[in-house]
C-alpha atoms as a PDB file:
ATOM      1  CA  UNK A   1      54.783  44.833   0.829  1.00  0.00           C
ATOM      2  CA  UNK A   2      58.385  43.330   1.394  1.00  0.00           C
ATOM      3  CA  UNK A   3      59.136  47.391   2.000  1.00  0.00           C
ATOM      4  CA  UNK A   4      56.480  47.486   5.075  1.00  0.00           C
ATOM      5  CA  UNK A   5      57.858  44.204   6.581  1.00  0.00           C
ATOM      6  CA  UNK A   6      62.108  45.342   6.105  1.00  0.00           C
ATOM      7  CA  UNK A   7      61.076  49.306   7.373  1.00  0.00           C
ATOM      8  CA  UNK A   8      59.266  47.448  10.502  1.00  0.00           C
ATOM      9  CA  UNK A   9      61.645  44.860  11.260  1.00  0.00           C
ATOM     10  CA  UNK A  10      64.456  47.691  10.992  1.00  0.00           C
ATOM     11  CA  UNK A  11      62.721  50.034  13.216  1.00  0.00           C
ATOM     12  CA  UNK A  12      62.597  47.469  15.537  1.00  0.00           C
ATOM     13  CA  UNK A  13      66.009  46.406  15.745  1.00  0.00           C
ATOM     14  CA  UNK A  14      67.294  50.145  16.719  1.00  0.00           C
ATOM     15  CA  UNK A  15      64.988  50.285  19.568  1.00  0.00           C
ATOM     16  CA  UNK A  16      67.180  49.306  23.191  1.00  0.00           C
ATOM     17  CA  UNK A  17      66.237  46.734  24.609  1.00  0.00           C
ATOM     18  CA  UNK A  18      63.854  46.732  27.767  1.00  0.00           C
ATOM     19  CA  UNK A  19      65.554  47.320  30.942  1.00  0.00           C
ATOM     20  CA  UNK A  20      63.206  43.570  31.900  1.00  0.00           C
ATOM     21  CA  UNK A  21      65.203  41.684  28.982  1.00  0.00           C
ATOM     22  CA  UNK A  22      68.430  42.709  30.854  1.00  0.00           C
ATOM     23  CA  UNK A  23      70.056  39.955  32.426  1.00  0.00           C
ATOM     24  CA  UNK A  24      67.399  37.529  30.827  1.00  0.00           C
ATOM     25  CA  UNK A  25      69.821  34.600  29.610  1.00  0.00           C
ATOM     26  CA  UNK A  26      71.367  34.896  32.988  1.00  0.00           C
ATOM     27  CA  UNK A  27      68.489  33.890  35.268  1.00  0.00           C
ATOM     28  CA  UNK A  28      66.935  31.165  32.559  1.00  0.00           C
ATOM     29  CA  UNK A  29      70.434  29.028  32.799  1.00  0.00           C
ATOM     30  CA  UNK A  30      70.148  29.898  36.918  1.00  0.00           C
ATOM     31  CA  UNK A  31      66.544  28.279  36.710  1.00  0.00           C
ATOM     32  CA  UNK A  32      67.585  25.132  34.408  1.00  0.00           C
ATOM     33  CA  UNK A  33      70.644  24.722  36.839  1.00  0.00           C
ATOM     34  CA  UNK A  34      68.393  24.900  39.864  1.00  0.00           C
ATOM     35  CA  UNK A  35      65.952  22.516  38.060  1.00  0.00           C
ATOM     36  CA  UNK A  36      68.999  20.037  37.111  1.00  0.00           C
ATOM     37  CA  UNK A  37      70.357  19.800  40.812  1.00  0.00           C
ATOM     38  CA  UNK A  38      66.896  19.074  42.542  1.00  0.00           C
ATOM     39  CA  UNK A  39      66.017  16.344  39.928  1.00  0.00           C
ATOM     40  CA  UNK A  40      69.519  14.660  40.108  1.00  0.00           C
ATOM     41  CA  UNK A  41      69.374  14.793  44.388  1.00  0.00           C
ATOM     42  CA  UNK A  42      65.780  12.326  44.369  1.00  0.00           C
ATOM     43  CA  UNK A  43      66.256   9.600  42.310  1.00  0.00           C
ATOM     44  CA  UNK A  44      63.206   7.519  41.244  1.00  0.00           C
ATOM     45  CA  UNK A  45      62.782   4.915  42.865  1.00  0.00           C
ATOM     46  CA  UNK A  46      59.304   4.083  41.194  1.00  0.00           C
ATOM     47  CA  UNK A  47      60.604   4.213  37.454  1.00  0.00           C
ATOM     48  CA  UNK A  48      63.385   2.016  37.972  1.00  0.00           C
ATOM     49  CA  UNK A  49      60.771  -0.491  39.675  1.00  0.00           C
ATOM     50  CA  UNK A  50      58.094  -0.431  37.567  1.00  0.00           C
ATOM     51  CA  UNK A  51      60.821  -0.854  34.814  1.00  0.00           C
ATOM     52  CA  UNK A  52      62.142  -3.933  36.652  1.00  0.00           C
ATOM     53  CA  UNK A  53      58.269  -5.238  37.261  1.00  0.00           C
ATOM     54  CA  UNK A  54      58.019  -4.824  33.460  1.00  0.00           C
ATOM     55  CA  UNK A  55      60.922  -6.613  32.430  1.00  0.00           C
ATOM     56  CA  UNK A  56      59.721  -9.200  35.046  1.00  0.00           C
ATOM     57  CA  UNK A  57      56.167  -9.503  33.595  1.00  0.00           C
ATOM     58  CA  UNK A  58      57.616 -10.084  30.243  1.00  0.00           C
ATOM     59  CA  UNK A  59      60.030 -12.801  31.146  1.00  0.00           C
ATOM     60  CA  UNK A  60      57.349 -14.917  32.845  1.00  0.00           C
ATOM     61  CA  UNK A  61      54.984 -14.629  30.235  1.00  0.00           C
ATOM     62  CA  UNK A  62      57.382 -15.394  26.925  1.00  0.00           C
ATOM     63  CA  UNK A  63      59.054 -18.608  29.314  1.00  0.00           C
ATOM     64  CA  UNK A  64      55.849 -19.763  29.531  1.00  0.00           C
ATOM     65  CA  UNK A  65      54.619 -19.328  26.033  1.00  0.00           C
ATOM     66  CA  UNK A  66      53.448 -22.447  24.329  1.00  0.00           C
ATOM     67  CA  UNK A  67      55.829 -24.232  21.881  1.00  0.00           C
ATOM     68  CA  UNK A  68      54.684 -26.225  18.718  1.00  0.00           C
ATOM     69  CA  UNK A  69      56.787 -28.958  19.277  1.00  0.00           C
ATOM     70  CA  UNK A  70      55.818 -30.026  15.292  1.00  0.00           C
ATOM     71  CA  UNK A  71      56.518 -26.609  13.630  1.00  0.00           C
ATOM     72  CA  UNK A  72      59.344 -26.959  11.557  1.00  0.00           C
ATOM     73  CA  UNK A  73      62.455 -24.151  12.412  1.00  0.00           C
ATOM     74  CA  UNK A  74      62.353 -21.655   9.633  1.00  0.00           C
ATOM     75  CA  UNK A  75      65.879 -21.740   7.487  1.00  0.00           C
ATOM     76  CA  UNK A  76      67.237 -18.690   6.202  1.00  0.00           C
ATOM     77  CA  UNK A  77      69.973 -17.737   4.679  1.00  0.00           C
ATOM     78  CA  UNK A  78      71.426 -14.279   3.683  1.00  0.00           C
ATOM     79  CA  UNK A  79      73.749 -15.293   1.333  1.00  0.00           C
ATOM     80  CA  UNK A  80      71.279 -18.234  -0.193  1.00  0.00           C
ATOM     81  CA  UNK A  81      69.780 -17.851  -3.700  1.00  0.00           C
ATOM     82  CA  UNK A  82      67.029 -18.890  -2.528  1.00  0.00           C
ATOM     83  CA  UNK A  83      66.316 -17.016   0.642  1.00  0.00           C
ATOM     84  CA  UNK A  84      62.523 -16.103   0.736  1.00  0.00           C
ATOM     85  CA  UNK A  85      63.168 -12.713   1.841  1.00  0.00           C
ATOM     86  CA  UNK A  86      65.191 -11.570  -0.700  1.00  0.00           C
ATOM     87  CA  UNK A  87      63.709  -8.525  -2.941  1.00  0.00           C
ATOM     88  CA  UNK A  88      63.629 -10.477  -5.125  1.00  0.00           C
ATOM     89  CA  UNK A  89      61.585 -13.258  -4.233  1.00  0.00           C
ATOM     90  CA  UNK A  90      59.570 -10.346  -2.700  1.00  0.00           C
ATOM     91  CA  UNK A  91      58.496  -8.463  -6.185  1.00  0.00           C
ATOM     92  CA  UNK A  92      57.575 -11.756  -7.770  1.00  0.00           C
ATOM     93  CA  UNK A  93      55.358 -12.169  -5.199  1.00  0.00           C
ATOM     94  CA  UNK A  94      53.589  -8.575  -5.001  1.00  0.00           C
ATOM     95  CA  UNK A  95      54.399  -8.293  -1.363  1.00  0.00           C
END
């Protein structure tokens, strides 16, 4: 079967090329080029604000989040042996 696929694939690599394949490479970069130039010459104006709505939305709602003025601050330390993130601590506890 691998003697079908090489005699096929070899018969089709000394045919010439079409005479539509010629200049092929040529006219795609021409096109992406073309493509490139219009998109850069209108900037969007409605990504960059709905990106600044966004970040405006989010900044309202976290500064007005409600704090628990009795909830201890969590202490951490990388370098402490007691750290309860460390792998550790986290295999011990089946997490």
């Amino acid at each position: 079967m691998a003697d079908d696929i090489d005699t096929a694939l070899h018969s089709l690599a000394c045919e010439p090329l079409p005479a539509a394949l010629a200049g092929l490479g040529d006219r795609v970069m021409a096109r992406i080029d073309s493509d490139a130039a219009a998109r850069l010459s209108q900037p969007s104006f409605g990504v960059g604000a709905g990106i600044a709505a966004m970040a405006l939305v989010i900044g309202i709602s976290t500064a007005r989040a409600p704090v628990r003025p009795d909830a201890a601050p969590l202490q951490l330390s990388v370098f402490s042996a007691n750290a309860a993130l460390t792998p550790a601590a986290l295999l011990a506890t089946g997490q």
